[in-house]
Protein backbone atom coordinates (compact mmCIF):
# COMPACT_ATOMS: atom_id res chain seq x y z
CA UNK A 1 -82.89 32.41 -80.96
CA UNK A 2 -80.25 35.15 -79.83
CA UNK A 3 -81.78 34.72 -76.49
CA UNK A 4 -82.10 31.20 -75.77
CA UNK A 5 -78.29 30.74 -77.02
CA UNK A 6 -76.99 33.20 -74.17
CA UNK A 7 -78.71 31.44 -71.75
CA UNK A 8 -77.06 28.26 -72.47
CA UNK A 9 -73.81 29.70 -71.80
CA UNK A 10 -74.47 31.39 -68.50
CA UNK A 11 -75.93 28.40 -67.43
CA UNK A 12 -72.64 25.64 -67.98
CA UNK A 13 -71.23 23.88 -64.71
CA UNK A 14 -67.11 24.19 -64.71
CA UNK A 15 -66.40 20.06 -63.41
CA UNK A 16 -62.89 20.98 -62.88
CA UNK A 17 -62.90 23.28 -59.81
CA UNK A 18 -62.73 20.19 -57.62
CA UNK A 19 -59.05 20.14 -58.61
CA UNK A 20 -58.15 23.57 -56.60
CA UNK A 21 -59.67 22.03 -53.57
CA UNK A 22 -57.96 18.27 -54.19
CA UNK A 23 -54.16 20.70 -54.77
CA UNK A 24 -54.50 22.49 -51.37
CA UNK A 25 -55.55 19.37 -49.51
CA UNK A 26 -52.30 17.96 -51.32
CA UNK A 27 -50.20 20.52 -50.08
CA UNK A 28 -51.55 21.03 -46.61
CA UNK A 29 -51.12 16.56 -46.62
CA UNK A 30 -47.52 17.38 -47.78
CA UNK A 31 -47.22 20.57 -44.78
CA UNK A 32 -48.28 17.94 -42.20
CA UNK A 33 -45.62 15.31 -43.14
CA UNK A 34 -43.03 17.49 -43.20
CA UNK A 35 -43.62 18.65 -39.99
CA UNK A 36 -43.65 15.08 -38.62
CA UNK A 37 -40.89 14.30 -40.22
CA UNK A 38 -38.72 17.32 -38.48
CA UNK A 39 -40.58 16.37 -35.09
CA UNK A 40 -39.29 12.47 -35.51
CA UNK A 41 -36.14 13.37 -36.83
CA UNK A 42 -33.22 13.86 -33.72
CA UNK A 43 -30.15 14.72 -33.71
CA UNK A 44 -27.80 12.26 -32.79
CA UNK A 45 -25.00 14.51 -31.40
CA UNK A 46 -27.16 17.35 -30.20
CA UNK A 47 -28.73 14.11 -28.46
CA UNK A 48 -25.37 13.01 -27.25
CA UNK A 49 -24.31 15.84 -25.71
CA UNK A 50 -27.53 16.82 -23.64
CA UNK A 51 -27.69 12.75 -22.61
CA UNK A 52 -23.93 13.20 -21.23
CA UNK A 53 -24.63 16.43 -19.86
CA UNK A 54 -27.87 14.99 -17.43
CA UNK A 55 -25.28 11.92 -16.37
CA UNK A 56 -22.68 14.49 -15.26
CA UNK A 57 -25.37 16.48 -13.58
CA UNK A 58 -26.53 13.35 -11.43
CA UNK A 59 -23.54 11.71 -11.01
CA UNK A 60 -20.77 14.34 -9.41
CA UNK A 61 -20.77 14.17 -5.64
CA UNK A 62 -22.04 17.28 -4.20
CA UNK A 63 -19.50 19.55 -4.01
CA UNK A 64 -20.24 20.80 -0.33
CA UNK A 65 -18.83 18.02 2.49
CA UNK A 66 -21.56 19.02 4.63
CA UNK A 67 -25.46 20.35 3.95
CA UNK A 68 -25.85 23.96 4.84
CA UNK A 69 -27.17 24.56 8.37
CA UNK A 70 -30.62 26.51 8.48
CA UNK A 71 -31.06 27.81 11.79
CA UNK A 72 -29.41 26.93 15.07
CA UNK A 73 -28.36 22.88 15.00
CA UNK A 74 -30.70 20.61 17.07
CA UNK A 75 -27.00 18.94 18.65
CA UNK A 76 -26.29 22.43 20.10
CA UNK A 77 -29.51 22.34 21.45
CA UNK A 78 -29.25 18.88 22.87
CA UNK A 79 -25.84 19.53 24.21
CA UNK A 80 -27.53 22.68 26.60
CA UNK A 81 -30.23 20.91 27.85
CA UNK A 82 -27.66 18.08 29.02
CA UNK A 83 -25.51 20.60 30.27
CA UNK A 84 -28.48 21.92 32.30
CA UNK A 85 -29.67 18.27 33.87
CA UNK A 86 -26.30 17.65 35.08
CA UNK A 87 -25.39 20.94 36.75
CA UNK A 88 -24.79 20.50 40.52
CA UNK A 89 -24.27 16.50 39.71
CA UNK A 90 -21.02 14.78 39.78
CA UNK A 91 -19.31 14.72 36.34
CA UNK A 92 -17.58 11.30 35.68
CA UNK A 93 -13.48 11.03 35.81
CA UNK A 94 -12.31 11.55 32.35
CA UNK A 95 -9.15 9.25 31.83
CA UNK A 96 -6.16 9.63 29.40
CA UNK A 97 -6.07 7.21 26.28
CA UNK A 98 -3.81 4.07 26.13
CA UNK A 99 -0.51 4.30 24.78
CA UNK A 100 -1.25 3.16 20.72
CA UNK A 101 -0.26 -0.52 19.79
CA UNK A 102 2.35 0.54 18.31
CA UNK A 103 4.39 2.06 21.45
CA UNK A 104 3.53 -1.02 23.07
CA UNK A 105 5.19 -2.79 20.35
CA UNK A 106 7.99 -0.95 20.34
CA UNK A 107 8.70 -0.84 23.96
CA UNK A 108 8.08 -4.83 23.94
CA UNK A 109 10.89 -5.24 21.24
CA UNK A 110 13.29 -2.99 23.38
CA UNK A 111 12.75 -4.86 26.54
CA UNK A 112 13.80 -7.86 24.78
CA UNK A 113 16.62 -6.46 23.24
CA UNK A 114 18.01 -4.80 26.83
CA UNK A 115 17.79 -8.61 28.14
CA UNK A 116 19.95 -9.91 25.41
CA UNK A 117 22.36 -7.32 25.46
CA UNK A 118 22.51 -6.55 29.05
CA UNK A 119 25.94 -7.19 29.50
CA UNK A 120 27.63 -5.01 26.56
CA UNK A 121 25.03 -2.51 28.15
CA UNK A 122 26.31 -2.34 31.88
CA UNK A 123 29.66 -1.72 29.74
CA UNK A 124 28.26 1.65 27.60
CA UNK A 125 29.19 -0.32 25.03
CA UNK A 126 25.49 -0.64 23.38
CA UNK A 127 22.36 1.22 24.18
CA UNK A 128 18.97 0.90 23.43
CA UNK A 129 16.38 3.64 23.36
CA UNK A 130 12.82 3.63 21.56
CA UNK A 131 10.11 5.60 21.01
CA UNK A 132 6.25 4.68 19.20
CA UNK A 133 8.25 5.05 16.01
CA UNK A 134 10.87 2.75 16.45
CA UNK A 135 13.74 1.35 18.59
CA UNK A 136 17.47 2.12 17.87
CA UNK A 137 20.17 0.03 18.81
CA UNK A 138 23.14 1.86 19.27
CA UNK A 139 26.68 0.03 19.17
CA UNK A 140 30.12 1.52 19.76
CA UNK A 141 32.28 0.26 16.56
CA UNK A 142 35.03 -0.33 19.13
CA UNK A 143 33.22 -3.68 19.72
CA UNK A 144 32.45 -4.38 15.73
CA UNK A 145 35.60 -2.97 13.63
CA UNK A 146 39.02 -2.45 13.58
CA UNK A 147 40.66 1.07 12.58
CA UNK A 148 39.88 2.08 9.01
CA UNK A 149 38.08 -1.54 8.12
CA UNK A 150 34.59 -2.75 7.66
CA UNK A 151 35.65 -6.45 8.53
CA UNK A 152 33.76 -7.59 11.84
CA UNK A 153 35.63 -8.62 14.38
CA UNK A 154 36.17 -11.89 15.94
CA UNK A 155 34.46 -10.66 18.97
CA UNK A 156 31.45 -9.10 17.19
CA UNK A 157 29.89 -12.11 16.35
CA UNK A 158 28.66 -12.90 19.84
CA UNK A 159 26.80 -9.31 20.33
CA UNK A 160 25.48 -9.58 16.26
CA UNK A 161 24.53 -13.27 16.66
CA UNK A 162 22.31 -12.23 19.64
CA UNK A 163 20.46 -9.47 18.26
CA UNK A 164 19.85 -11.57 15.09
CA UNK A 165 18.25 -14.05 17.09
CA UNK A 166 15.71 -11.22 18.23
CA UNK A 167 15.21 -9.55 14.78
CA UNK A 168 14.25 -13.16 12.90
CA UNK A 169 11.38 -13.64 14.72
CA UNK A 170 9.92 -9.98 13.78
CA UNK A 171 8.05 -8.62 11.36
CA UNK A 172 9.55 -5.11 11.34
CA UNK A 173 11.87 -3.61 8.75
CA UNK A 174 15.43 -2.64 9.77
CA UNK A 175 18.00 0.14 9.10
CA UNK A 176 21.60 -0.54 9.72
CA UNK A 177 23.19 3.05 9.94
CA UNK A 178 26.90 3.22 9.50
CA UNK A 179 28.55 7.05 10.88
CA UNK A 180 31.99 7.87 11.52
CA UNK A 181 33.89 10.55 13.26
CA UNK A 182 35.37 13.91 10.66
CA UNK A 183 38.64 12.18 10.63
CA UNK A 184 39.26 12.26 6.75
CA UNK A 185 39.54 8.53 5.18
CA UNK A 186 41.17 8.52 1.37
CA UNK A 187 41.89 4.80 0.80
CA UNK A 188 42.02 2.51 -2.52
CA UNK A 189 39.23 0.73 -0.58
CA UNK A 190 37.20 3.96 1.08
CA UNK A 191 37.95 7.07 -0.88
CA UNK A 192 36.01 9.02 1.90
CA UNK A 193 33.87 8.18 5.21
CA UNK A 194 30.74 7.96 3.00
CA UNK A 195 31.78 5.13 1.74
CA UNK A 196 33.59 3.31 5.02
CA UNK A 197 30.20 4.16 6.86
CA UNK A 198 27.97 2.20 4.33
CA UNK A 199 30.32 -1.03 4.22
CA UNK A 200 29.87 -1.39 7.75
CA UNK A 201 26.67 -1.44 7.66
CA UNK A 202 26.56 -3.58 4.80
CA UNK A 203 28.57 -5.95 6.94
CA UNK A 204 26.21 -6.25 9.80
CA UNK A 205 23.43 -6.63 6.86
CA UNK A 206 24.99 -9.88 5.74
CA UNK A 207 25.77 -11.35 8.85
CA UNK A 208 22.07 -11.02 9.76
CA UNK A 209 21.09 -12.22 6.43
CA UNK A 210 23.14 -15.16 7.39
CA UNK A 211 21.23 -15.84 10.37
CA UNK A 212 18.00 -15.86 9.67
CA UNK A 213 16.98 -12.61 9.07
CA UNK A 214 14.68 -11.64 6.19
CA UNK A 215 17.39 -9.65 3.48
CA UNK A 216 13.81 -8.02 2.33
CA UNK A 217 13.37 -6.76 5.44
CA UNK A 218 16.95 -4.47 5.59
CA UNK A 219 18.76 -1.89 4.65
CA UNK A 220 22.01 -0.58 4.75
CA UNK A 221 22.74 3.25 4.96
CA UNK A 222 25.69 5.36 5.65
CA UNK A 223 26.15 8.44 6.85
CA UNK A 224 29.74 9.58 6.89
CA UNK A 225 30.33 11.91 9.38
CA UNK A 226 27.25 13.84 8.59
CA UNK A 227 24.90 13.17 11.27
CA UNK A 228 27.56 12.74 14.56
CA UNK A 229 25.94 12.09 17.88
CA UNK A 230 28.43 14.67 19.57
CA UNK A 231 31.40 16.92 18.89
CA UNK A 232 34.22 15.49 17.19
CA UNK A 233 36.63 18.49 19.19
CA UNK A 234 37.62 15.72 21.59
CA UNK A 235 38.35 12.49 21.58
CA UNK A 236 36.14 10.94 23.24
CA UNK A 237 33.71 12.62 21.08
CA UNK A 238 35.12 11.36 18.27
CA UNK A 239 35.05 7.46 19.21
CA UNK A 240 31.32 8.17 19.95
CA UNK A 241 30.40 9.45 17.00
CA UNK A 242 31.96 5.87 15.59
CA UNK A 243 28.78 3.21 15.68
CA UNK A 244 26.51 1.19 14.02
CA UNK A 245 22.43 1.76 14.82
CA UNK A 246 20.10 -0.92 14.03
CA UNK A 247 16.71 0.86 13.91
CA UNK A 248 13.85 -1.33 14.03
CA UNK A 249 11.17 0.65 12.68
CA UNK A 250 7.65 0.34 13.19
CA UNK A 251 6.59 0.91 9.97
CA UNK A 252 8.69 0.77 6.59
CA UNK A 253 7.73 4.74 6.14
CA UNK A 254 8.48 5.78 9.87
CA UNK A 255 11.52 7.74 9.50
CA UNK A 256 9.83 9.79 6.81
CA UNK A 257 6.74 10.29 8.79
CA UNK A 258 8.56 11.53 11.60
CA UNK A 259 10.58 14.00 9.66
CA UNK A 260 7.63 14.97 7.83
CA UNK A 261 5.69 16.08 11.60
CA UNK A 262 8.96 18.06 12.11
């Protein structure tokens, strides 16, 4: 009886090992979905950064003007064969450039200046020079003002009237420089030639305002005794370095252009 009993017992099937097998697959279920979950999940401003940084990338310009040369350039090349065809053959006649529009401009607006003012010109009362820059019309202020006064004369309207009649029909801008001689000024009116110089000018301003010319257009400057044409030792130095220059420029910035080449 002993015998059969003991056999029983070695015998008996365990039904719950199926439950180790059914916990691993659990976990390794649980493994994989993790996983997944830190493959799908991004980011956002590691994301961010690394989109931003591949538009920089792609968008700057390249930073070199022109692509490295490898090897000797095929123009160079080109350029000594032609120079080889046309040894021994007659070259053609290389000839200078045309003066720009601009000098032709200008030296169109000083021709037609020189035929208004002709006659204050044969006098050396007025002159007219120009360059591609501009063209300056120089008067003596013996024809536009009396001593120590930036009231026009009675006989300056004639000369004024005329060049007025030439500056309303053009598009340029204008400067109306006032100078005077070193002869001190100290007046309730002009406490110095500074400002004497710059209500001249101003006075030639408005009369060409009141004749047509665009007041957008001008300017009035003066320049004391700072920038004389001559000497003031002498006399006649002195009365030149009295005038009035109406620069017509070619461009609004053309005075600081040209200082700026200096």
């Amino acid at each position: 009886m002993s015998r059969q009993r003991k056999s029983r017992v070695e015998h008996t099937d365990n039904h719950e090992r199926w439950l180790i097998s059914y916990a691993d697959f659990i976990t390794l279920l649980f493994a994989f979905f993790v996983v997944m979950y830190a493959i799908s999940s991004v980011n956002e401003g590691k994301y961010r950064v690394l989109s931003d940084t591949l538009v920089d990338a792609f968008s700057t310009p390249p930073k070199a003007s022109k692509p490295i040369q490898i090897g000797e350039p095929a123009t160079h090349l080109a350029a000594t064969d032609h120079k080889t065809e046309t040894q021994g053959k007659p070259q053609p006649v290389i000839t200078l450039p045309k003066p720009s529009i601009n000098e032709a401009r200008m030296k169109e607006i000083a021709e037609r200046v020189q035929t208004v003012m002709q006659p204050l010109i044969d006098k050396g009362l007025i002159t007219v020079n120009h360059n591609k820059l501009w063209v300056e019309v120089e008067m003596n202020t013996s024809i536009l003002f009396g001593s120590g006064s930036s009231n026009l004369e009675r006989g300056a309207n004639k000369p004024l009237l005329a060049l007025a009649d030439v500056l309303r029909t053009l598009p340029n801008y204008i400067d109306v420089e006032g100078h005077t001689d070193n002869v001190p000024i100290n007046t309730k009116i002009f406490p110095s030639n500074w400002e004497l110089s710059a209500a001249r000018a101003a006075s030639v301003v408005h009369l060409f305002s009141k004749n047509g010319v665009a007041p957008e257009r001008m300017a009035a400057i003066g320049f004391g005794e700072f920038h004389p044409k001559v000497s003031n030792a002498s006399l006649s130095g002195r009365r030149a370095n009295r005038r009035v220059v109406v620069v017509i420029l070619a461009d609004k910035h053309a005075r600081r252009m040209a200082e700026e080449a200096r």
